[in-house]
N, C-alpha and C. Protein backbone atom coordinates (compact mmCIF):
# COMPACT_ATOMS: atom_id res chain seq x y z
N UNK A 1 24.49 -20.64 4.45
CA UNK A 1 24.15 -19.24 4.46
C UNK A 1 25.28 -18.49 5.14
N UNK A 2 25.73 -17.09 4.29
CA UNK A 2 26.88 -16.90 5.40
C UNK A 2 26.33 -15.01 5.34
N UNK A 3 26.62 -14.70 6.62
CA UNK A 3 26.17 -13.07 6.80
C UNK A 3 27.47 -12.49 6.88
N UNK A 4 26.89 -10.79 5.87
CA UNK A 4 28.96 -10.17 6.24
C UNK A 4 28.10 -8.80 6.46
N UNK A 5 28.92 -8.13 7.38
CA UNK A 5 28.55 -6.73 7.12
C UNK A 5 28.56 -6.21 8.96
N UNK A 6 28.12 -5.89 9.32
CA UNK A 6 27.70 -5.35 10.98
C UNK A 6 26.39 -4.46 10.77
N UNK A 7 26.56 -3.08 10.55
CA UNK A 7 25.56 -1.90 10.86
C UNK A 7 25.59 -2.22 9.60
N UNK A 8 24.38 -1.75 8.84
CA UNK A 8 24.11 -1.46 7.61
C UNK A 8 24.54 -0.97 6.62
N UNK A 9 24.57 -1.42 5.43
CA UNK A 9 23.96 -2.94 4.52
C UNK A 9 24.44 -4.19 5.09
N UNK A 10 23.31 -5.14 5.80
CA UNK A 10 24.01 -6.12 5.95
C UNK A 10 23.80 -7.29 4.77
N UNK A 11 24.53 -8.14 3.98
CA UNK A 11 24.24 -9.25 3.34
C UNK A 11 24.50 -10.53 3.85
N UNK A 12 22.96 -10.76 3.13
CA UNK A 12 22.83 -12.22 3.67
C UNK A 12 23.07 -13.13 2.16
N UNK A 13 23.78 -14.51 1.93
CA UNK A 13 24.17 -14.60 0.97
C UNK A 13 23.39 -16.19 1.50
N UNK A 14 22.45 -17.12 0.85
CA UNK A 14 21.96 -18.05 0.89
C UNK A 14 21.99 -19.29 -0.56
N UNK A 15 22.77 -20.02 -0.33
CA UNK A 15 22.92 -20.87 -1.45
C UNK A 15 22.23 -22.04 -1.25
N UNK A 16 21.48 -22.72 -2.42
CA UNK A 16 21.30 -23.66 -2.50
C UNK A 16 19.73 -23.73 -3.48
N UNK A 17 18.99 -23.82 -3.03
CA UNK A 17 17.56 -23.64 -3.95
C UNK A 17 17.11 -22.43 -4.55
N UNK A 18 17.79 -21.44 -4.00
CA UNK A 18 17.67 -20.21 -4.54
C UNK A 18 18.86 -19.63 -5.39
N UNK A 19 18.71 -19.13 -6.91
CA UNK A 19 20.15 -19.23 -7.62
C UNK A 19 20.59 -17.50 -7.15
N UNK A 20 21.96 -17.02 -6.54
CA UNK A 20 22.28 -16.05 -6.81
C UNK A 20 22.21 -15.39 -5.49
N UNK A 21 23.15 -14.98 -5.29
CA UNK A 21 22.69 -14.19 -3.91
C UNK A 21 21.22 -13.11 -3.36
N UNK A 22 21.32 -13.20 -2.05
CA UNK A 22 19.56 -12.28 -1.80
C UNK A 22 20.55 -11.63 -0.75
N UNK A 23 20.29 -10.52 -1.15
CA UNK A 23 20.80 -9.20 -0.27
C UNK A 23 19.87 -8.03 0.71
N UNK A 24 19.56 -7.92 1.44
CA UNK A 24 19.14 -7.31 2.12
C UNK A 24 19.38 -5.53 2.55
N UNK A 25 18.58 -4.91 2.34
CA UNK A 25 19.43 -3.65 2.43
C UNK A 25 18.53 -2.66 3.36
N UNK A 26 19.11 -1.52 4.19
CA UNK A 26 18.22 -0.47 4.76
C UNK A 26 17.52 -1.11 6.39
N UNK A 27 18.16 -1.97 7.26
CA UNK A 27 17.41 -2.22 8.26
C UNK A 27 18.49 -1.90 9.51
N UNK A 28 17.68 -1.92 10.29
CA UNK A 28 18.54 -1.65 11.93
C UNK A 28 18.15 -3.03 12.94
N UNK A 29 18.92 -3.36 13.50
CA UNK A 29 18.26 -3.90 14.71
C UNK A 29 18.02 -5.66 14.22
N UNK A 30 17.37 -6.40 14.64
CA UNK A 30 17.72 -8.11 15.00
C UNK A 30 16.62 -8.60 15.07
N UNK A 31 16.04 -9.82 15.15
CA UNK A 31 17.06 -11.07 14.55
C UNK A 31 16.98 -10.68 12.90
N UNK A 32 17.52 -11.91 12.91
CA UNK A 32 17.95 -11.81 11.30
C UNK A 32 17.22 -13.80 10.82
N UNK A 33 16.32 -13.71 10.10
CA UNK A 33 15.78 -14.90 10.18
C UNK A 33 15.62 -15.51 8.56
N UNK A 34 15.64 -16.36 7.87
CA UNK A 34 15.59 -16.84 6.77
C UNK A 34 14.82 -17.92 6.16
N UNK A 35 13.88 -17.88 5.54
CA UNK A 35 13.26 -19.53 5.19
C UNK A 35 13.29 -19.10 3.55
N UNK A 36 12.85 -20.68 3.10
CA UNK A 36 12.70 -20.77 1.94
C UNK A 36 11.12 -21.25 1.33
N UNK A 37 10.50 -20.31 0.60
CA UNK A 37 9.48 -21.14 0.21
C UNK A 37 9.15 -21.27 -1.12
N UNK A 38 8.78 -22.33 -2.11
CA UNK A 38 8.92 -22.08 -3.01
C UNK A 38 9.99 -21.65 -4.24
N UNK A 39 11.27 -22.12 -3.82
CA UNK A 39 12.54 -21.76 -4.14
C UNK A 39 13.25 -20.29 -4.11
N UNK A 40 12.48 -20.00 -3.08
CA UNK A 40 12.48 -18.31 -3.33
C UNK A 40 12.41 -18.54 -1.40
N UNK A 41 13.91 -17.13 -1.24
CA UNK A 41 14.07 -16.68 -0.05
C UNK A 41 13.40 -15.86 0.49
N UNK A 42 12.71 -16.05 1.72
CA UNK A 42 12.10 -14.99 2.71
C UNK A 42 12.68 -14.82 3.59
N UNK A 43 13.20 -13.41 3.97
CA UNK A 43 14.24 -12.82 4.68
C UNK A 43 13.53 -11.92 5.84
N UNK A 44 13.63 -12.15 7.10
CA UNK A 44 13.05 -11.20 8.06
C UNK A 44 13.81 -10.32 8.64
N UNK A 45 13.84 -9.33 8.69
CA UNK A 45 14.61 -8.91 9.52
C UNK A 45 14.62 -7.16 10.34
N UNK A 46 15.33 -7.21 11.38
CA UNK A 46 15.05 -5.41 12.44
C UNK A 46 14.36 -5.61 13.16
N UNK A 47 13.93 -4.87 13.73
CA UNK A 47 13.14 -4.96 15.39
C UNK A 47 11.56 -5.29 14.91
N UNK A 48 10.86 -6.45 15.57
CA UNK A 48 9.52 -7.11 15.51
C UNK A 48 9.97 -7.61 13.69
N UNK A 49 10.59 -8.44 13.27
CA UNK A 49 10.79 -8.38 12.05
C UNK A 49 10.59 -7.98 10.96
N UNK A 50 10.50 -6.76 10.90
CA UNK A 50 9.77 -5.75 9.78
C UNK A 50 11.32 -6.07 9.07
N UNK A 51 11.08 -5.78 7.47
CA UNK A 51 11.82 -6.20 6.34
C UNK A 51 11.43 -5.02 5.95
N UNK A 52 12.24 -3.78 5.45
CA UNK A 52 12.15 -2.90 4.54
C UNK A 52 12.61 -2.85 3.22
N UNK A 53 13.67 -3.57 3.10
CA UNK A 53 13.93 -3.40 1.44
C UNK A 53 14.84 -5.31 0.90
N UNK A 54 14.93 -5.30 -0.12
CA UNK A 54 15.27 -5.96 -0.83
C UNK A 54 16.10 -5.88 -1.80
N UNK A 55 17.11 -6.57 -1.94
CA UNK A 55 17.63 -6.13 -3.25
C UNK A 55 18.01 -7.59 -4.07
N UNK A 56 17.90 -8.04 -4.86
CA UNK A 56 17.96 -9.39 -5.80
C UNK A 56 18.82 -9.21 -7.30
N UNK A 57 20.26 -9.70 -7.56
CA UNK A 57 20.61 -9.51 -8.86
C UNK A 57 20.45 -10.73 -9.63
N UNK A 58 20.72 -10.49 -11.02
CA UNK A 58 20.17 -11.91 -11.84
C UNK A 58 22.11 -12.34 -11.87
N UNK A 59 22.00 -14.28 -11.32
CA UNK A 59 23.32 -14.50 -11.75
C UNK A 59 24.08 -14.68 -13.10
N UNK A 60 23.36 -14.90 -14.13
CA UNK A 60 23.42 -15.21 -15.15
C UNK A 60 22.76 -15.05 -16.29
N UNK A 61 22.96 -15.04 -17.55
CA UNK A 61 21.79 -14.70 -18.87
C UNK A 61 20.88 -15.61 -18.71
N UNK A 62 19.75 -15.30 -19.67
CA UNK A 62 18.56 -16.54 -19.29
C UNK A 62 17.77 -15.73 -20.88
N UNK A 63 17.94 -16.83 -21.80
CA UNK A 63 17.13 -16.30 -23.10
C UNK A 63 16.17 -16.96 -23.24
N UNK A 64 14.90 -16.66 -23.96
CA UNK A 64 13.95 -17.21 -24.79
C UNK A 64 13.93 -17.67 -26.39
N UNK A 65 14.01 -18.70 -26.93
CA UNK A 65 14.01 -18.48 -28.01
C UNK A 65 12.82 -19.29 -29.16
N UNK A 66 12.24 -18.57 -29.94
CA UNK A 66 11.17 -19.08 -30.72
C UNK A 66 9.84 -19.56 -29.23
N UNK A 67 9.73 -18.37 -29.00
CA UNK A 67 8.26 -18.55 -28.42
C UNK A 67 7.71 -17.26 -28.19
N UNK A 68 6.87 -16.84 -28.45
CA UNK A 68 5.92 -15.28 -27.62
C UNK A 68 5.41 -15.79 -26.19
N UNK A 69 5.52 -17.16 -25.47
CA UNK A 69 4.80 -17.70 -24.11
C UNK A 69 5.43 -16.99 -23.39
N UNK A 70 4.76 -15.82 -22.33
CA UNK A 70 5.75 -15.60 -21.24
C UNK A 70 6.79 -16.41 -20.25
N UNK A 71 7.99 -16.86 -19.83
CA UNK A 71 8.42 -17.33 -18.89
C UNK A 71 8.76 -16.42 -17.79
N UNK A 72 9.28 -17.33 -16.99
CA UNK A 72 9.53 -16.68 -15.26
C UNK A 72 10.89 -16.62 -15.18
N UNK A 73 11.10 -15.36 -15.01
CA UNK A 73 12.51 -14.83 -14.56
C UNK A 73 13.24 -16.05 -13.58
N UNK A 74 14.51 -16.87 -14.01
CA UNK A 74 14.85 -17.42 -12.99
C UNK A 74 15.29 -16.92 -11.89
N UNK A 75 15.72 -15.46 -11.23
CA UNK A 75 16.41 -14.96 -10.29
C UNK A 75 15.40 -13.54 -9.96
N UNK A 76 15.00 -13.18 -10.68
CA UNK A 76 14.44 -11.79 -10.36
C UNK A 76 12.99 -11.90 -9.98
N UNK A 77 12.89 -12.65 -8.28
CA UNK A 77 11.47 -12.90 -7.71
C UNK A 77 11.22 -12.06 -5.97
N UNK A 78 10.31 -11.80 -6.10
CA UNK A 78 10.55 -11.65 -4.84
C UNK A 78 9.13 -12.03 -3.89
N UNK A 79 9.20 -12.50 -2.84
CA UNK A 79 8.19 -12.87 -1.90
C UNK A 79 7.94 -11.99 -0.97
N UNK A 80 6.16 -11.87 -1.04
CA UNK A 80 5.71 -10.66 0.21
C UNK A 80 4.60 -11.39 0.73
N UNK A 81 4.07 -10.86 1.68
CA UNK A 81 3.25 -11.18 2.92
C UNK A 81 2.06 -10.64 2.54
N UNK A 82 0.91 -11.32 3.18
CA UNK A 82 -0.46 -10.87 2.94
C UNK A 82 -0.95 -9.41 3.46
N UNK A 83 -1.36 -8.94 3.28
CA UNK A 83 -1.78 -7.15 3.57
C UNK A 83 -0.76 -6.71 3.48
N UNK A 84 0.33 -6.62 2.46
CA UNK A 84 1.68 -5.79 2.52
C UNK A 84 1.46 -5.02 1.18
N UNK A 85 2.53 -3.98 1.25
CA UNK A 85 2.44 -3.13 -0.07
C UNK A 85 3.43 -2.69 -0.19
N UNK A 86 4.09 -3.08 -1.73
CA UNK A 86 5.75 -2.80 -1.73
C UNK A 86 5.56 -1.86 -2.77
N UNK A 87 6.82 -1.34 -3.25
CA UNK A 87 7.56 -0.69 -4.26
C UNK A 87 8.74 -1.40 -4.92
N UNK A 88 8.37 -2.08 -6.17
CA UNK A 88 9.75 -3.12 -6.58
C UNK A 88 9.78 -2.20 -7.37
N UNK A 89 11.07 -1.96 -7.66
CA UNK A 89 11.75 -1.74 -8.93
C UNK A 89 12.92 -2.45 -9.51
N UNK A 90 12.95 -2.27 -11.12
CA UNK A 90 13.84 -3.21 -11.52
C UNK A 90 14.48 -2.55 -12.76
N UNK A 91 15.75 -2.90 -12.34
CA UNK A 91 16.85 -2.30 -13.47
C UNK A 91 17.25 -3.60 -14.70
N UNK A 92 16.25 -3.46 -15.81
CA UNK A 92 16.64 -4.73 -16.66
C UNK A 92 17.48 -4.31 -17.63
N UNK A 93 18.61 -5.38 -17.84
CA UNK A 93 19.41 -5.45 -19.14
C UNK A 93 18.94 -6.65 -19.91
N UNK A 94 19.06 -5.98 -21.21
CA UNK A 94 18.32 -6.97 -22.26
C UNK A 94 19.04 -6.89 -23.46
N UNK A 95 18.98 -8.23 -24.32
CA UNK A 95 19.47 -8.10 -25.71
C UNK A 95 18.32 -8.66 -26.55
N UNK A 96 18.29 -8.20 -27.59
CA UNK A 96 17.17 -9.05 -28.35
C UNK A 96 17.56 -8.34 -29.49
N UNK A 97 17.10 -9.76 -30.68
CA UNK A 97 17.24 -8.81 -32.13
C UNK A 97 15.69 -8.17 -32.82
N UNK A 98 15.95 -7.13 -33.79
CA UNK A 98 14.61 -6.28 -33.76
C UNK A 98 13.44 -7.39 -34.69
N UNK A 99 13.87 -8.48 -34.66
CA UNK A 99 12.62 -9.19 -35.85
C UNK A 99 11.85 -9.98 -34.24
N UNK A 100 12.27 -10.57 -33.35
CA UNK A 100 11.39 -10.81 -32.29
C UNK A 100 11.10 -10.10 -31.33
N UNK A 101 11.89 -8.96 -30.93
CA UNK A 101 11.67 -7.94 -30.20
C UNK A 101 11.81 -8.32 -29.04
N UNK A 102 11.00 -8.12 -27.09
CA UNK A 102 11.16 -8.24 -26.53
C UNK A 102 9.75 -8.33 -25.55
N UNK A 103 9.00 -8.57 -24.79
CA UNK A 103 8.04 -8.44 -24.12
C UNK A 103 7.86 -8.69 -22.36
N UNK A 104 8.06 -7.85 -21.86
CA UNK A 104 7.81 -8.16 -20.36
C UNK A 104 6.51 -7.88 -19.50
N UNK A 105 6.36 -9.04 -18.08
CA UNK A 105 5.00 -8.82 -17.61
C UNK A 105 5.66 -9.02 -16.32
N UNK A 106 4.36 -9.42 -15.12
CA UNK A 106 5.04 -9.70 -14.01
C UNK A 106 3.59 -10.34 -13.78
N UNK A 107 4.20 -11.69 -12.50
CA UNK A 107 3.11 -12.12 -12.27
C UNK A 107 3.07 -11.56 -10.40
N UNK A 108 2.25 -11.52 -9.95
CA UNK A 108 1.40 -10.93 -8.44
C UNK A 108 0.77 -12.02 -7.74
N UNK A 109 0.82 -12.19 -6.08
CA UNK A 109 -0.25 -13.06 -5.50
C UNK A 109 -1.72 -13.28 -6.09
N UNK A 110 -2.42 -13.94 -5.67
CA UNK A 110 -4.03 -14.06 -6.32
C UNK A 110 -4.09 -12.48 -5.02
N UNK A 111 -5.44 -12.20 -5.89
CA UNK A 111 -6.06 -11.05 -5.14
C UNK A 111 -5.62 -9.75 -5.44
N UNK A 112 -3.51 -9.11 -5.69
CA UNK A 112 -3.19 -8.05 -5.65
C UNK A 112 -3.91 -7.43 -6.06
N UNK A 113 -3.31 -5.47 -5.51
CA UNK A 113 -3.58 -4.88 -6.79
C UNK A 113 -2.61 -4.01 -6.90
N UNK A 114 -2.50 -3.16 -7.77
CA UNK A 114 -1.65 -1.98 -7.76
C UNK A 114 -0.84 -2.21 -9.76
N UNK A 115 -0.33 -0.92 -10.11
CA UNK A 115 0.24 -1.18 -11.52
C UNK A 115 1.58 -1.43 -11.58
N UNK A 116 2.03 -1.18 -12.92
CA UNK A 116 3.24 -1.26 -13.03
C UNK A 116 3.85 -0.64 -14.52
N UNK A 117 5.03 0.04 -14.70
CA UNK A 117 5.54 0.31 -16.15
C UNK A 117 6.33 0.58 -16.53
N UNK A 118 7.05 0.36 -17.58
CA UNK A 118 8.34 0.70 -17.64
C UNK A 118 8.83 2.24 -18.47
N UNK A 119 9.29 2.22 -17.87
CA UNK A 119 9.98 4.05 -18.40
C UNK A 119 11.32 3.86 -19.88
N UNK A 120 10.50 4.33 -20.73
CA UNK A 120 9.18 5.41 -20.66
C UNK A 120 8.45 4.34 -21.23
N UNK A 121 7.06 4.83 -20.80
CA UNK A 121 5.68 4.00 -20.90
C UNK A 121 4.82 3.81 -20.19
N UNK A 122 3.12 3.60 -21.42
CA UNK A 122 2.07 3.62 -20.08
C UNK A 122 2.27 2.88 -18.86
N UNK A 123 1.07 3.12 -18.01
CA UNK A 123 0.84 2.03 -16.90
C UNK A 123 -0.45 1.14 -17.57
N UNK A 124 0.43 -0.91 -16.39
CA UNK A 124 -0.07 -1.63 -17.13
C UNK A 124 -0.76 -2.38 -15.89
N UNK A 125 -1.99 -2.78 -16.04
CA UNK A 125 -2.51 -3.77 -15.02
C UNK A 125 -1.59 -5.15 -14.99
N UNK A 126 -1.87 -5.88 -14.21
CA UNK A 126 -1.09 -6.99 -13.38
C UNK A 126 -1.13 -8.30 -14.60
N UNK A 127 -2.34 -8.02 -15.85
CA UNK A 127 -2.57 -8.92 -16.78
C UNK A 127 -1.83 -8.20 -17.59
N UNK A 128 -1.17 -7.29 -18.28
CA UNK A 128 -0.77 -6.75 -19.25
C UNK A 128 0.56 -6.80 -19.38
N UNK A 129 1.01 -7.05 -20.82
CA UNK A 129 2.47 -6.90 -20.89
C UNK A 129 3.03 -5.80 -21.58
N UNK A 130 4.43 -5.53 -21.38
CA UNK A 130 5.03 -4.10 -22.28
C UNK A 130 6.19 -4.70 -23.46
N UNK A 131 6.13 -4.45 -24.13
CA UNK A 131 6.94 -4.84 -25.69
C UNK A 131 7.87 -3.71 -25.42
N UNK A 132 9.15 -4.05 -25.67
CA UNK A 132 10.37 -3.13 -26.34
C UNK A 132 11.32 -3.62 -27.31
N UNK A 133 11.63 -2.71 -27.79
CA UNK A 133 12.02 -2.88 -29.37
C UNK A 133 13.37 -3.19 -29.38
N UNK A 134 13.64 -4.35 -30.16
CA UNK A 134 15.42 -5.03 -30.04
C UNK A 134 15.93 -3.74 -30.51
N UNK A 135 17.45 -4.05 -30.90
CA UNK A 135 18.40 -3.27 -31.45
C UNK A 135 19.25 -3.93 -31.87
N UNK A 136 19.21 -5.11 -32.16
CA UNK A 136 20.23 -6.19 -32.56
C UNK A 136 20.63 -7.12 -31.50
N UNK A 137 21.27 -8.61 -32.07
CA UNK A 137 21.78 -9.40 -31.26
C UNK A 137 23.38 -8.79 -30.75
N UNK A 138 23.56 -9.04 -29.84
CA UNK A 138 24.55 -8.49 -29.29
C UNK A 138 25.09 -7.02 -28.73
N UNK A 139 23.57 -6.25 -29.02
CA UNK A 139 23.59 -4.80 -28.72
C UNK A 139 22.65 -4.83 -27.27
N UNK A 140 23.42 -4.56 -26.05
CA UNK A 140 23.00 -4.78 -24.62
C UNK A 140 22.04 -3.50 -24.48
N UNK A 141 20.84 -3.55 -24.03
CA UNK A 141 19.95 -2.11 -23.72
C UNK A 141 19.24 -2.41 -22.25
N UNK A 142 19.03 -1.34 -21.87
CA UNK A 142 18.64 -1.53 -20.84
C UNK A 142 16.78 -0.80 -20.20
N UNK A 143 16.51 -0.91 -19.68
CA UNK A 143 14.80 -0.52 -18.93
C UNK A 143 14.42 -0.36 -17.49
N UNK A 144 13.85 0.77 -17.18
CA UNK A 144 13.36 0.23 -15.90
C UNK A 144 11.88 0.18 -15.75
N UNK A 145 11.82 -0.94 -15.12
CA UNK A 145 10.51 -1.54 -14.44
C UNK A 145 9.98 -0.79 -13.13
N UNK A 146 9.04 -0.15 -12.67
CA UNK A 146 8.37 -0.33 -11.43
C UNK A 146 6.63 -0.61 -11.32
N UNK A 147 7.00 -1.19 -9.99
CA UNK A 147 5.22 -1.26 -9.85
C UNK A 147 5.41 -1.25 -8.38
N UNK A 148 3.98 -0.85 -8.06
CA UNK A 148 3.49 -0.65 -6.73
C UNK A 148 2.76 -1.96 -6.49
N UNK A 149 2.38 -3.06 -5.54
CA UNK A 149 2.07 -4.15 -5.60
C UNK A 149 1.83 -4.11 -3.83
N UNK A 150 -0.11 -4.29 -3.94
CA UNK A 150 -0.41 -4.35 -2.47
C UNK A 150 -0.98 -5.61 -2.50
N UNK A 151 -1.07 -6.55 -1.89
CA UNK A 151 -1.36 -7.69 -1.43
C UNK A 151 -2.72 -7.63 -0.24
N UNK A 152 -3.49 -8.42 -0.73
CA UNK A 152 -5.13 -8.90 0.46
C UNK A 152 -4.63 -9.73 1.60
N UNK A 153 -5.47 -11.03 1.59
CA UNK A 153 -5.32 -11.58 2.36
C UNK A 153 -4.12 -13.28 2.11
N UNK A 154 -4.12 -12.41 0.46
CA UNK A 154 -3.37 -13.95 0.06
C UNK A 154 -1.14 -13.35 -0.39
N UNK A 155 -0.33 -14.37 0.62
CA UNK A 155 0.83 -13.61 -0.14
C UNK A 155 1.20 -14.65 -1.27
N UNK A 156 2.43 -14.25 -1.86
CA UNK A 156 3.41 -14.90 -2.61
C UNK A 156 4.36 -14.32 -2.76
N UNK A 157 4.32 -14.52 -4.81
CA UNK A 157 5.46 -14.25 -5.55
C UNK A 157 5.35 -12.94 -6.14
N UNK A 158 5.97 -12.03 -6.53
CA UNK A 158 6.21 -11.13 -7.84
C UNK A 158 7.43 -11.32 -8.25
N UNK A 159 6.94 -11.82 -9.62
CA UNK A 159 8.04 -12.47 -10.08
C UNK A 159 7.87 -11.48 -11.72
N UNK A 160 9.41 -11.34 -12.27
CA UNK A 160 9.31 -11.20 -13.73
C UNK A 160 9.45 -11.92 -14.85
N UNK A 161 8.21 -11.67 -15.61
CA UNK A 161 8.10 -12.77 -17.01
C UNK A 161 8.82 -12.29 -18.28
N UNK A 162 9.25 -12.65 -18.67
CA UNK A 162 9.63 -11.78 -20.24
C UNK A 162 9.35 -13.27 -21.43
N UNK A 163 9.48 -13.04 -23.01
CA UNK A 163 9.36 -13.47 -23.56
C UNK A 163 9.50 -13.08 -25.06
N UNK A 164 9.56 -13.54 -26.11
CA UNK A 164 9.82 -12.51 -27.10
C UNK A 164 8.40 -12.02 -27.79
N UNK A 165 8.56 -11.15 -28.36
CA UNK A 165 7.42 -10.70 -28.91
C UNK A 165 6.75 -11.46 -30.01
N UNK A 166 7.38 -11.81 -30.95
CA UNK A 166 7.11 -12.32 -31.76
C UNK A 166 7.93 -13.71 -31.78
N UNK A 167 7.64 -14.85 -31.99
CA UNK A 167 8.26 -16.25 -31.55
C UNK A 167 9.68 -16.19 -32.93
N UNK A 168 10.47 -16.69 -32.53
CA UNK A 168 11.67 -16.46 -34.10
C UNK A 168 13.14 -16.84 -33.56
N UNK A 169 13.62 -17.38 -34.23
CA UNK A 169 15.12 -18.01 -33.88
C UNK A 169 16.13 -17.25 -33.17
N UNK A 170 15.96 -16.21 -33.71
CA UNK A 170 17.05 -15.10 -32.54
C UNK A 170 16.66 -15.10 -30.93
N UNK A 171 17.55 -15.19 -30.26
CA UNK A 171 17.58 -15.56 -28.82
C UNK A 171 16.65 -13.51 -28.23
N UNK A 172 16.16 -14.01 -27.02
CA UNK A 172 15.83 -12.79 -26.62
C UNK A 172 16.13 -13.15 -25.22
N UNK A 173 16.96 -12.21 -24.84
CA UNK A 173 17.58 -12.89 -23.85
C UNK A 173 17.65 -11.13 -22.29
N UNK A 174 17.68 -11.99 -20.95
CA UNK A 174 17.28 -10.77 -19.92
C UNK A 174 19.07 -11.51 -19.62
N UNK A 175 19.41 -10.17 -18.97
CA UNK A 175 20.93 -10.44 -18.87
C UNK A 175 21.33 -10.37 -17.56
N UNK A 176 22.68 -10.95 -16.96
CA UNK A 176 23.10 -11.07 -15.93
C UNK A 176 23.54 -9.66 -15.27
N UNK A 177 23.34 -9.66 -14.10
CA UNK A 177 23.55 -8.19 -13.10
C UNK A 177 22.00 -7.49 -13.77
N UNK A 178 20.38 -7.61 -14.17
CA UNK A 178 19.59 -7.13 -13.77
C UNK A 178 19.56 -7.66 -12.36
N UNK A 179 18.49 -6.72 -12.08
CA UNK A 179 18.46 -6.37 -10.77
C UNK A 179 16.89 -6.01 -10.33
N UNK A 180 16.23 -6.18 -8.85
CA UNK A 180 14.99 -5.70 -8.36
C UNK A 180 15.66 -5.53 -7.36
N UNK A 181 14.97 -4.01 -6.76
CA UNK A 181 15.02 -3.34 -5.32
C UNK A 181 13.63 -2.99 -4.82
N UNK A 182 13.64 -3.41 -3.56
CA UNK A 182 11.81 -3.49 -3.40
C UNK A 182 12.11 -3.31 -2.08
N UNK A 183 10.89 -2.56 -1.19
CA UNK A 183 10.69 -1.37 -0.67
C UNK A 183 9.50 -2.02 -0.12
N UNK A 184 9.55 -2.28 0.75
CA UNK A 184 8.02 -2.38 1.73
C UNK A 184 7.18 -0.70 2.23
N UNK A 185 6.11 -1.22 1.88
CA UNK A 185 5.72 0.53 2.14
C UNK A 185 4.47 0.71 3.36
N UNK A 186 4.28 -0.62 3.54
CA UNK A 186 3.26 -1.41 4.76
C UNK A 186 3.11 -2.33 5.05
């Protein structure tokens, strides 16, 4: 693990079970503490260890191909604490061609609640997914994601699923440098 920075933004860069750097952003003040659970980094940090924000980029492409099954974002996860309530947002780049299209969800601790949607578009409960429409293979587009996500007594993951819409040989693929920025709000 190696830390660069002094006063704020500081980054914390952690290799090994977790792919891609975890960056930390928006805090004052010490210690600075790190575990891993679940292949996914939990980062403490500022005075009484309150964690205000997050920031997570994807290292690499990661496609689906010939399935509508949602999968799990390999890089774009993030871990929160029980009675907490964040604000993730997420800047996705995507390619997909228009005969399978594209479909994203997110999965939440047991218990959450709160929505989520991508712009432009309704809001979707924590079971629901949002479809967007390819534009060809090799034509890069992009979306943003947010949801509000409060947590009971149980924490985890919020993690993002995507998958293609319709199952079909053309790759549907979430692209390298998306991104989640998440915001503790309690």
């Amino acid at each position: 693990m190696s830390v660069s920075g002094g006063a704020p933004p500081v980054e914390i860069h952690y290799e090994g079970a977790v792919q891609g750097p975890v960056r930390v952003l928006n805090f004052t003040g010490s210690p600075i503490a790190c575990a891993v659970l679940d292949g996914v980094a939990t980062i403490t940090v500022g005075s009484g260890g309150a964690l205000t924000s997050v920031f997570v980029q994807k290292s690499a492409n990661q496609s689906v191909v010939n399935s509508a099954v949602l999968v799990n974002d390999a890089d774009l996860v993030l871990a929160i604490g029980a009675n907490e309530a964040w604000c993730v947002r997420f800047w996705l780049l995507y390619d997909a061609h228009a005969t399978p299209d594209i479909k994203f969800g997110l999965t939440v601790p047991a218990g959450a609640v709160g929505r989520w949607s991508i712009t432009p578009g309704a809001e979707h409960a924590f079971t629901e997914t949002q479809m967007l429409a390819g534009a060809g293979l090799g034509v890069g587009q992009s979306a943003h994601l947010e949801a509000v996500v409060e947590t009971g007594a149980t924490a985890g993951l919020v993690r993002l699923q995507f998958a293609q819409n319709a199952a079909n040989t053309n790759a549907s693929t979430v692209r390298a440098y998306s991104h989640l920025l998440a915001t503790k709000v309690t």
